[in-house]
Protein backbone atom coordinates (compact mmCIF):
# COMPACT_ATOMS: atom_id res chain seq x y z
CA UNK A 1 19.80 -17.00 -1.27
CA UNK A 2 16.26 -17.59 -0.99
CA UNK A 3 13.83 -13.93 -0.21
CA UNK A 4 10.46 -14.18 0.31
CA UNK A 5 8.95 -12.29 -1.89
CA UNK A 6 6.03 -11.01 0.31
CA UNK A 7 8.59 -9.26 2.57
CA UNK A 8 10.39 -7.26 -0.46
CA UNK A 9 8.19 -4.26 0.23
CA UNK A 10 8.75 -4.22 4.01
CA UNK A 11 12.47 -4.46 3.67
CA UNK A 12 12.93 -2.28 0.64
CA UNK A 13 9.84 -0.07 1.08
CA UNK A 14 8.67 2.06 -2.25
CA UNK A 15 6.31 4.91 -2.12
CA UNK A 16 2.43 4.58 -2.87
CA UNK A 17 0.14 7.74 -4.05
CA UNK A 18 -3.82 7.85 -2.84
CA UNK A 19 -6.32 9.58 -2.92
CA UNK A 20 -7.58 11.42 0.06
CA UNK A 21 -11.10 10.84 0.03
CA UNK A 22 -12.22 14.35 1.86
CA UNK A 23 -10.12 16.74 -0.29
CA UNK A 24 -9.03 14.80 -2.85
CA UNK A 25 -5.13 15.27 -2.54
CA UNK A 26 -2.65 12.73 -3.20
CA UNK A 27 -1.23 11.44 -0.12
CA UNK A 28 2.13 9.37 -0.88
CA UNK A 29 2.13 5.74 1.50
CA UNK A 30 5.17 3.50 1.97
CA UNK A 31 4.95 0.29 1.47
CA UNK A 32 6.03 -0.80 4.81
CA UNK A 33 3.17 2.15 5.70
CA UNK A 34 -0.39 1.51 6.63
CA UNK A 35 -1.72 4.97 6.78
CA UNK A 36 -0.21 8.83 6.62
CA UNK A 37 -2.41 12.34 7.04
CA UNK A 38 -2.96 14.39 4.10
CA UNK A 39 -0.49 17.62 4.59
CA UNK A 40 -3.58 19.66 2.89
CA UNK A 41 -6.63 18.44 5.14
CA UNK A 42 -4.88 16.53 7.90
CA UNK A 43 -6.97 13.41 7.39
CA UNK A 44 -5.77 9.80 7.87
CA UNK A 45 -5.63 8.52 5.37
CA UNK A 46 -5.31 4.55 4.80
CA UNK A 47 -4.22 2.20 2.35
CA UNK A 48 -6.94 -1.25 1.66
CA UNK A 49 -5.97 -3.57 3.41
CA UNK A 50 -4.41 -6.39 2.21
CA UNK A 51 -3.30 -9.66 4.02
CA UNK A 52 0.99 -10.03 3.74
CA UNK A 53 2.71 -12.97 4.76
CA UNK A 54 4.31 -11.06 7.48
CA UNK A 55 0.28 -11.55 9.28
CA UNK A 56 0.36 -15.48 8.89
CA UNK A 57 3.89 -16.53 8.15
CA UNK A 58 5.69 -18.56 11.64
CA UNK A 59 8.96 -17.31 9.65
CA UNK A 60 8.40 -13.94 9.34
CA UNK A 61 9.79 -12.22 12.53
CA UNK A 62 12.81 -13.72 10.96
CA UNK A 63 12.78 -12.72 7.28
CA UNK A 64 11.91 -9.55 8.00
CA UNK A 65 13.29 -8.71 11.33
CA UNK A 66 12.00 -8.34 15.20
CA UNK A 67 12.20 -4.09 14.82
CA UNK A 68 10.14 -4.32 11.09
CA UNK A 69 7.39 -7.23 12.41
CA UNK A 70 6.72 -5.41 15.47
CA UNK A 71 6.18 -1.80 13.68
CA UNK A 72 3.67 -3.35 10.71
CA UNK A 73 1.92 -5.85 13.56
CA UNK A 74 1.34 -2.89 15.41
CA UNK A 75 0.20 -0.79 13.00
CA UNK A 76 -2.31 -3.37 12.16
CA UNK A 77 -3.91 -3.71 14.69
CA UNK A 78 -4.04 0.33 15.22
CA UNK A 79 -5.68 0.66 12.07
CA UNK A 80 -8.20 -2.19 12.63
CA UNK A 81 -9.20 -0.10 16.38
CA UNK A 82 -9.69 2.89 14.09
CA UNK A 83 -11.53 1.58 11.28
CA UNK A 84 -14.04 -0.23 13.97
């Protein structure tokens, strides 16, 4: 069976480690994640954005599911409000 492999890391998310850039803790980010706050400083910290499939793809409500694509579209768009 056919997987996209842009949705991988929605579906089976993995943990990321930044850097917080005001105290310089790591801050660990899931995949399916678009920001967390640093436990040390409390600072939101966000991962670079990078375009998925899931933002352009007509399919991908489907591949990933309704409850997933609604979570990461509106994360999106919160991080966008905050970043403006």
């Amino acid at each position: 069976m056919f997987q996209c492999p842009g949705s991988v890391k929605i579906k089976e998310p993995i943990p990321e480690i930044f850097k917080c850039p005001t105290c310089g803790a790591e801050v660990e980010i899931w995949t399916h994640e678009q920001s967390r706050k640093c436990e040390k400083c409390g600072t939101e910290v966000f991962k670079e954005h990078v375009p998925t499939c899931v933002e352009w793809c007509k399919y991908a409500k489907d591949c990933v599911g309704e409850d997933a694509y609604e979570r990461y579209m509106t994360r999106q768009k919160e991080q966008k409000e905050q970043t403006e």
